[in-house]
PDB file of N, CA and C in Angstrom:
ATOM      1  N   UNK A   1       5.917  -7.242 -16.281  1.00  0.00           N
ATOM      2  CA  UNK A   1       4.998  -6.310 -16.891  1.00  0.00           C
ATOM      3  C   UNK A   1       5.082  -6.477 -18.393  1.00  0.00           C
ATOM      4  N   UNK A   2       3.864  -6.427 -19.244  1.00  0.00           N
ATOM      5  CA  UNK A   2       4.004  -6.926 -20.186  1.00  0.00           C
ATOM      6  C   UNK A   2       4.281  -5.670 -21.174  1.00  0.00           C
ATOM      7  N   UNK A   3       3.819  -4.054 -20.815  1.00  0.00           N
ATOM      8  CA  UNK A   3       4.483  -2.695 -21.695  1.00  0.00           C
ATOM      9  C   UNK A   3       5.965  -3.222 -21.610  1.00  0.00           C
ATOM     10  N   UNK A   4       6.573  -2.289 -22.747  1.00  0.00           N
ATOM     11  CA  UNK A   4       7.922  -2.094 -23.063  1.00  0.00           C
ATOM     12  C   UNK A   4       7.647  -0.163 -23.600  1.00  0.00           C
ATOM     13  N   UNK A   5       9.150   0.163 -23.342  1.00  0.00           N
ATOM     14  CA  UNK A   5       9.271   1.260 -23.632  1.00  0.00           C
ATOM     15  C   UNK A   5      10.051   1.732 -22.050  1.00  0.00           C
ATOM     16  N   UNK A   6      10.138   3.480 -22.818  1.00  0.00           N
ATOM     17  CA  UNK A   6      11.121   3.791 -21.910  1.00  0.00           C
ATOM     18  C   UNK A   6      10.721   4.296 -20.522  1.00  0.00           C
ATOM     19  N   UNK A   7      11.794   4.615 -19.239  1.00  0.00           N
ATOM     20  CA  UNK A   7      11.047   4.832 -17.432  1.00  0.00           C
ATOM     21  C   UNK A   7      10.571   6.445 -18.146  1.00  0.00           C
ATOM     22  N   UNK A   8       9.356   6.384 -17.588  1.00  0.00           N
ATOM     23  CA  UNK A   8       9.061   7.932 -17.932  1.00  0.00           C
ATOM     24  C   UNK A   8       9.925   9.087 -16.656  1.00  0.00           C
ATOM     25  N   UNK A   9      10.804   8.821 -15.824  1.00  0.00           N
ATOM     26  CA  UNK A   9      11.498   9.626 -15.066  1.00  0.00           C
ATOM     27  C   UNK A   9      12.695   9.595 -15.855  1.00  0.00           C
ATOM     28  N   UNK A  10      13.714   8.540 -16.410  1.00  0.00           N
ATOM     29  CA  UNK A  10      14.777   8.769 -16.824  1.00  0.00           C
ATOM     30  C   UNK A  10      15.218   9.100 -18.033  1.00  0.00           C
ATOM     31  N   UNK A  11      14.028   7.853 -18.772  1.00  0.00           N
ATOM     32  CA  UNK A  11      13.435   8.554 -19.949  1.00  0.00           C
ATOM     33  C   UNK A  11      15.026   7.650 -20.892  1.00  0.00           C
ATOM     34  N   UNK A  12      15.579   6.241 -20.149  1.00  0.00           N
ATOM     35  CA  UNK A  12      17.104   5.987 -20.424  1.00  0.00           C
ATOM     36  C   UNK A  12      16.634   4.205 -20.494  1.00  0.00           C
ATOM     37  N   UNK A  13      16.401   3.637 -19.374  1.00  0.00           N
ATOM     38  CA  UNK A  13      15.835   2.456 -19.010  1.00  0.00           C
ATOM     39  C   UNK A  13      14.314   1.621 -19.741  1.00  0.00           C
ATOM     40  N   UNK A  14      14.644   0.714 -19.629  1.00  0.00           N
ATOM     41  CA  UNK A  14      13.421   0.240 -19.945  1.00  0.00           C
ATOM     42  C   UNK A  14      12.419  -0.112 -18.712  1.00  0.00           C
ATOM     43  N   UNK A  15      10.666  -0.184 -18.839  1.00  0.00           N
ATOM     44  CA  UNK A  15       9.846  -0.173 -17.838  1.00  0.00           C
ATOM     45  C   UNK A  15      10.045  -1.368 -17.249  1.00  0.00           C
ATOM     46  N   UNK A  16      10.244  -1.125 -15.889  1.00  0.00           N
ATOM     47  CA  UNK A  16       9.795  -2.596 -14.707  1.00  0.00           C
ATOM     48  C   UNK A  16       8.385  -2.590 -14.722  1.00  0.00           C
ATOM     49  N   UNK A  17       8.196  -1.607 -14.130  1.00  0.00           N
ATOM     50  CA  UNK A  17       6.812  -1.501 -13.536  1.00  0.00           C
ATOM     51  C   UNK A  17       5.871   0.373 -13.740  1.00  0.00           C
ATOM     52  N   UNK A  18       4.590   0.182 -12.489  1.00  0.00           N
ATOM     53  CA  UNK A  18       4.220   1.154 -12.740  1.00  0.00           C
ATOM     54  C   UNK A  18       3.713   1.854 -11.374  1.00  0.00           C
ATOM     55  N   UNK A  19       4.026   2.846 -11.658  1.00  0.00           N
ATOM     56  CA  UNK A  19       3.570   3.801 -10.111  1.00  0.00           C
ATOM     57  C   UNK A  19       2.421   3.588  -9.574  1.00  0.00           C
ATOM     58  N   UNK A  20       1.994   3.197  -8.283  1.00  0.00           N
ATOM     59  CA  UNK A  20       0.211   2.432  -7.989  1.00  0.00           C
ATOM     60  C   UNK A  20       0.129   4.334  -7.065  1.00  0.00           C
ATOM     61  N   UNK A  21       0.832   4.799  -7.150  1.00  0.00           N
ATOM     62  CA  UNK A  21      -0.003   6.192  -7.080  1.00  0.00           C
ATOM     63  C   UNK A  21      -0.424   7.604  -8.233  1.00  0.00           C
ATOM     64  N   UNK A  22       0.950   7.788  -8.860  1.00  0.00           N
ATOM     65  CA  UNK A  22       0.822   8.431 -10.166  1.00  0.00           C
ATOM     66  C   UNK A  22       0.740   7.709 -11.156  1.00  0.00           C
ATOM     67  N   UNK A  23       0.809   6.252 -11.522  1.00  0.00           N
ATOM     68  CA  UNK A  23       0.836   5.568 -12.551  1.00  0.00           C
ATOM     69  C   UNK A  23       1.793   5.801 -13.641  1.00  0.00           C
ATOM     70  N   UNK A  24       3.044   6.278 -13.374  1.00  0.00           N
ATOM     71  CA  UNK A  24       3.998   6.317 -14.169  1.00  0.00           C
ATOM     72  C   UNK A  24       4.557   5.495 -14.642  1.00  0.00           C
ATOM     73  N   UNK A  25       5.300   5.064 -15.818  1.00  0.00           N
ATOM     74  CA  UNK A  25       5.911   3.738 -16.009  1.00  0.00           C
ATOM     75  C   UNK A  25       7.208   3.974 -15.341  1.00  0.00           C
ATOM     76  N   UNK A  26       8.076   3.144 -15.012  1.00  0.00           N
ATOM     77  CA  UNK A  26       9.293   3.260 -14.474  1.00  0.00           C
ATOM     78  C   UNK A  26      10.099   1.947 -14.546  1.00  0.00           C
ATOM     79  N   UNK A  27      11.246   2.085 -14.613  1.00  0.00           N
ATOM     80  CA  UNK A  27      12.426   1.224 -14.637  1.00  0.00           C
ATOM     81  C   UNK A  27      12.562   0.910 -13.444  1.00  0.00           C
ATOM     82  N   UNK A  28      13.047  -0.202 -12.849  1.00  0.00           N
ATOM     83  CA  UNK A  28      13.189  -0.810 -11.761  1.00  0.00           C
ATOM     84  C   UNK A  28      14.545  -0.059 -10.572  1.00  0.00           C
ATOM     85  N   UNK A  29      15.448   1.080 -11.544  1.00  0.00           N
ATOM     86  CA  UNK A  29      15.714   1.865 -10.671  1.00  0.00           C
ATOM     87  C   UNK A  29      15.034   3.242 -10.183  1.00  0.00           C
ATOM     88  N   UNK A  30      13.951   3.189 -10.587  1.00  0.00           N
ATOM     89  CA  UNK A  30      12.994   4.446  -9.838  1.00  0.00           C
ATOM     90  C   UNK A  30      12.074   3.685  -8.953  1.00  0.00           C
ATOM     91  N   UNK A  31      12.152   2.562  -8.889  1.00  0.00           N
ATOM     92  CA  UNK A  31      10.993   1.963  -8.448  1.00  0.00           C
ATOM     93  C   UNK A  31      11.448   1.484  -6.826  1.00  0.00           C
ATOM     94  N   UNK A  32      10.592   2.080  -5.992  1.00  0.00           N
ATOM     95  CA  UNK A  32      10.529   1.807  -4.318  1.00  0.00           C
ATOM     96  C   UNK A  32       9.882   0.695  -4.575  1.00  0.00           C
ATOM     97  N   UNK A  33      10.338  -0.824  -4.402  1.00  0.00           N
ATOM     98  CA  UNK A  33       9.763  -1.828  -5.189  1.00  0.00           C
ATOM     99  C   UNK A  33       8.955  -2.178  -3.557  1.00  0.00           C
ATOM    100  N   UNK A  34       9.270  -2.074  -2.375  1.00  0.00           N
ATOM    101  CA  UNK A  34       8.393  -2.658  -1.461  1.00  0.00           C
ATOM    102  C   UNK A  34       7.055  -1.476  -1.521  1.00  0.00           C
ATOM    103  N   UNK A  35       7.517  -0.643  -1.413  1.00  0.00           N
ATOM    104  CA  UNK A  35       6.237   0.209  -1.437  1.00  0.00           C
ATOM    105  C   UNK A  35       5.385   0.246  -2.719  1.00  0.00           C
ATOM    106  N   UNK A  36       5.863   0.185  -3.659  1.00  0.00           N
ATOM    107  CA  UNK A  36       4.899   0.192  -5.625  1.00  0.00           C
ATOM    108  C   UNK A  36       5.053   1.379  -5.985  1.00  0.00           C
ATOM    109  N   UNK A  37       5.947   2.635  -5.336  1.00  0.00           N
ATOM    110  CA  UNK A  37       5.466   3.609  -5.554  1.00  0.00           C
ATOM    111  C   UNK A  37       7.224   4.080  -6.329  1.00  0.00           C
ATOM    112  N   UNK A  38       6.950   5.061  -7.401  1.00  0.00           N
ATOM    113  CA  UNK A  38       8.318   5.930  -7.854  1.00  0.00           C
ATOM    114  C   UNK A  38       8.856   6.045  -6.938  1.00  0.00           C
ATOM    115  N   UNK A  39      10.112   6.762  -7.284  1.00  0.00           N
ATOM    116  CA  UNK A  39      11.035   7.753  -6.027  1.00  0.00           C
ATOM    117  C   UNK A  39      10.700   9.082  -6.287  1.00  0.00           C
ATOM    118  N   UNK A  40       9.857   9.695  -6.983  1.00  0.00           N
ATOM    119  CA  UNK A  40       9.324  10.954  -6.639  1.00  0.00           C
ATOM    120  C   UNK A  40       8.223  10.776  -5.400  1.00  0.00           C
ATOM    121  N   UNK A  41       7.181   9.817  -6.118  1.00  0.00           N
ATOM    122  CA  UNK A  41       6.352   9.859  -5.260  1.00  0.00           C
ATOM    123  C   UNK A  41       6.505   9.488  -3.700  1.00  0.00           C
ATOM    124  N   UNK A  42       7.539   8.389  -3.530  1.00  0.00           N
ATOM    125  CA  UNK A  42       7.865   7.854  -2.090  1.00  0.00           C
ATOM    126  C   UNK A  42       8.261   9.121  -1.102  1.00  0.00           C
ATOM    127  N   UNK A  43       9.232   9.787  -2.369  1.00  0.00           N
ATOM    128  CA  UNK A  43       9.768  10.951  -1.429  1.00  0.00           C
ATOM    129  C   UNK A  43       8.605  12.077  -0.972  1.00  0.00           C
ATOM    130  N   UNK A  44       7.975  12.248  -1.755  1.00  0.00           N
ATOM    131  CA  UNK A  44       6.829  13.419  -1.493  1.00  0.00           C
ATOM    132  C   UNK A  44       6.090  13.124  -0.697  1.00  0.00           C
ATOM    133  N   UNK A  45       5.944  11.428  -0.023  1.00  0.00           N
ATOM    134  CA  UNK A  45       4.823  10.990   1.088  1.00  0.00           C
ATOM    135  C   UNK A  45       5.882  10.746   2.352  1.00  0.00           C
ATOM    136  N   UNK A  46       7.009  10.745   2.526  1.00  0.00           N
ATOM    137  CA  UNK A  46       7.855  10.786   3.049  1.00  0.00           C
ATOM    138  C   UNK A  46       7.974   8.978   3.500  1.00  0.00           C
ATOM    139  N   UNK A  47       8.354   8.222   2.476  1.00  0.00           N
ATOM    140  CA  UNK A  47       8.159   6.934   2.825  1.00  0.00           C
ATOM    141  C   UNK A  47       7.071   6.464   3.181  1.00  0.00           C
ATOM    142  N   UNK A  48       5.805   6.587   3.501  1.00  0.00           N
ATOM    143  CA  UNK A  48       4.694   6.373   3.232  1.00  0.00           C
ATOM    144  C   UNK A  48       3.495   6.916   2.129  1.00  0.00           C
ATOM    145  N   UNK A  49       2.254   6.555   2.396  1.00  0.00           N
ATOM    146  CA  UNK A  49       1.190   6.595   1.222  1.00  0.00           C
ATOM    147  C   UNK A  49       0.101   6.332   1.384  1.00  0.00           C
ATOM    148  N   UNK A  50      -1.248   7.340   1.703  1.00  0.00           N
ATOM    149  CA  UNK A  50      -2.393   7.368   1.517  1.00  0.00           C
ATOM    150  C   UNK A  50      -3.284   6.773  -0.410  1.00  0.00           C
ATOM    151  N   UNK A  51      -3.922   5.557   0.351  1.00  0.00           N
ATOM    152  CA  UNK A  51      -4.903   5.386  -0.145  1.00  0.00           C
ATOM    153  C   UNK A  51      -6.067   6.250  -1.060  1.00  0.00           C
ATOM    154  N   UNK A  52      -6.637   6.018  -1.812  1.00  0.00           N
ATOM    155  CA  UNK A  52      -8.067   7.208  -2.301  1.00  0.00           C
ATOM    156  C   UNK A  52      -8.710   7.317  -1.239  1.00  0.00           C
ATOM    157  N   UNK A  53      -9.217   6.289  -0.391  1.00  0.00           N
ATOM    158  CA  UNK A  53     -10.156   6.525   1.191  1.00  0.00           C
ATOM    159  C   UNK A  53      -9.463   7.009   2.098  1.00  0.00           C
ATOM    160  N   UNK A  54      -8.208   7.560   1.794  1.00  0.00           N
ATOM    161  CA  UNK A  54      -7.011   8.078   2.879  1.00  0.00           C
ATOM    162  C   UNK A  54      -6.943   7.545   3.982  1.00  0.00           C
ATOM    163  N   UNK A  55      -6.542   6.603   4.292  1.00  0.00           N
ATOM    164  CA  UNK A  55      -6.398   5.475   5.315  1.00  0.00           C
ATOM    165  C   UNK A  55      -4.778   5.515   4.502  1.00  0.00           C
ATOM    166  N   UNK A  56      -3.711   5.819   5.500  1.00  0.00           N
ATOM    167  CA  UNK A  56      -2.372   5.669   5.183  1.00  0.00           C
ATOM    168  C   UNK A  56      -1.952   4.642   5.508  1.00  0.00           C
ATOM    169  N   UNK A  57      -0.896   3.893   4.740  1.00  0.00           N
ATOM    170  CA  UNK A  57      -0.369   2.565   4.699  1.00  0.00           C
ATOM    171  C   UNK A  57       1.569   2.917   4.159  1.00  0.00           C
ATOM    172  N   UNK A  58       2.085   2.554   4.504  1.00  0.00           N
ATOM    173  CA  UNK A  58       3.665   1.790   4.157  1.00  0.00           C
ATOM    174  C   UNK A  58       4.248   1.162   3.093  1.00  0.00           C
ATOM    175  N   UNK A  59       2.954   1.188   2.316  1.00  0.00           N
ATOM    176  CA  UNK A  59       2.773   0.139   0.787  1.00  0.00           C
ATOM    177  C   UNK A  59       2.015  -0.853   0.843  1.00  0.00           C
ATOM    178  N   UNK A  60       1.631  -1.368  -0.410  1.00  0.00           N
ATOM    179  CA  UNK A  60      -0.203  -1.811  -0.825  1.00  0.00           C
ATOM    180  C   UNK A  60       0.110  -3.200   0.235  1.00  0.00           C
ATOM    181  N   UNK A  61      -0.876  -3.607   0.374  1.00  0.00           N
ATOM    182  CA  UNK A  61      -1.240  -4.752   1.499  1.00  0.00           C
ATOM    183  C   UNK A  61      -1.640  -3.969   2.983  1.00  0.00           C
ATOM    184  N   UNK A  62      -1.638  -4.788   3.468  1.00  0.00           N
ATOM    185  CA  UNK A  62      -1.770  -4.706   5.738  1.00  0.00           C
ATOM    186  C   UNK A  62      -0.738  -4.821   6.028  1.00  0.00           C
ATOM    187  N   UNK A  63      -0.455  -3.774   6.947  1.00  0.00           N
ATOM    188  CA  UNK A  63       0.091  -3.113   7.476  1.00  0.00           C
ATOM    189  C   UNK A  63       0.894  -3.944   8.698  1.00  0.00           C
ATOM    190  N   UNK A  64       0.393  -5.230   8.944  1.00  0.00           N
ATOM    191  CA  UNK A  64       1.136  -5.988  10.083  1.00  0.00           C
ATOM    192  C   UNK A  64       0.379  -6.323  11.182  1.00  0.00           C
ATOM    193  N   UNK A  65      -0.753  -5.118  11.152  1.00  0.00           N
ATOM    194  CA  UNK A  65      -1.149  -4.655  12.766  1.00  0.00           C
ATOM    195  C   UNK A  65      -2.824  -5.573  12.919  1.00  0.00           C
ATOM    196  N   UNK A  66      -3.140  -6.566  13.593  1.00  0.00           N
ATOM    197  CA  UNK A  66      -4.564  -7.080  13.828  1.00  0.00           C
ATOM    198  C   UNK A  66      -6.220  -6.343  14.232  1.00  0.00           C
ATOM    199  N   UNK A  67      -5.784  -4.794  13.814  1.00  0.00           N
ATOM    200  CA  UNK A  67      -7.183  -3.880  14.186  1.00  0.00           C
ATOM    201  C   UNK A  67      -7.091  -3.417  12.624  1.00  0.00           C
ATOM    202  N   UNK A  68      -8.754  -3.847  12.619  1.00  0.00           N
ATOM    203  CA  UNK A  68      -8.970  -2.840  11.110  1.00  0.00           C
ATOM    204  C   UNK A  68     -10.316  -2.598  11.538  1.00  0.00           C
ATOM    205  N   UNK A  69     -10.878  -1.156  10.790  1.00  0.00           N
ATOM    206  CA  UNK A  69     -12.195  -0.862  10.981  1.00  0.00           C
ATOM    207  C   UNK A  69     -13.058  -1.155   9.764  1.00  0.00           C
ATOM    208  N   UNK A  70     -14.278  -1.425   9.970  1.00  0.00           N
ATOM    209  CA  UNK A  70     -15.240  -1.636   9.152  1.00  0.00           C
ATOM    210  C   UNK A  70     -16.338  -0.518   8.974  1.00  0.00           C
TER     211      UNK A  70
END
């Protein structure tokens, strides 16, 4: 990631990355790195994560499974 500056949770670390649900910056120890999402946010979806079209997923990509709707 090309920002610098500090995890906006620890507010101690410098940024890895960024929350693909709240868009927070975060240090790579807040970061649920398979899912993209903080550890606030992971926890509040309970290890998963709805989409804006709310179609819930496990973290960004497919899901594994060969049925998708159109």
């Amino acid at each position: 990631m090309s920002a610098s500056g500090l995890c906006q949770i620890c507010e101690q670390r410098e940024i890895e990355d960024g929350c693909a649900r709240c868009g927070r910056l975060i240090c790579e120890h807040h970061l649920e790195e398979g899912a993209g999402l903080c550890v606030e946010c992971y926890a509040e979806v309970g290890g998963s994560w709805e989409d804006d079209d709310g179609t819930g997923q496990d973290g960004p990509g497919p899901d594994g499974v060969d049925t998708y709707e159109f």
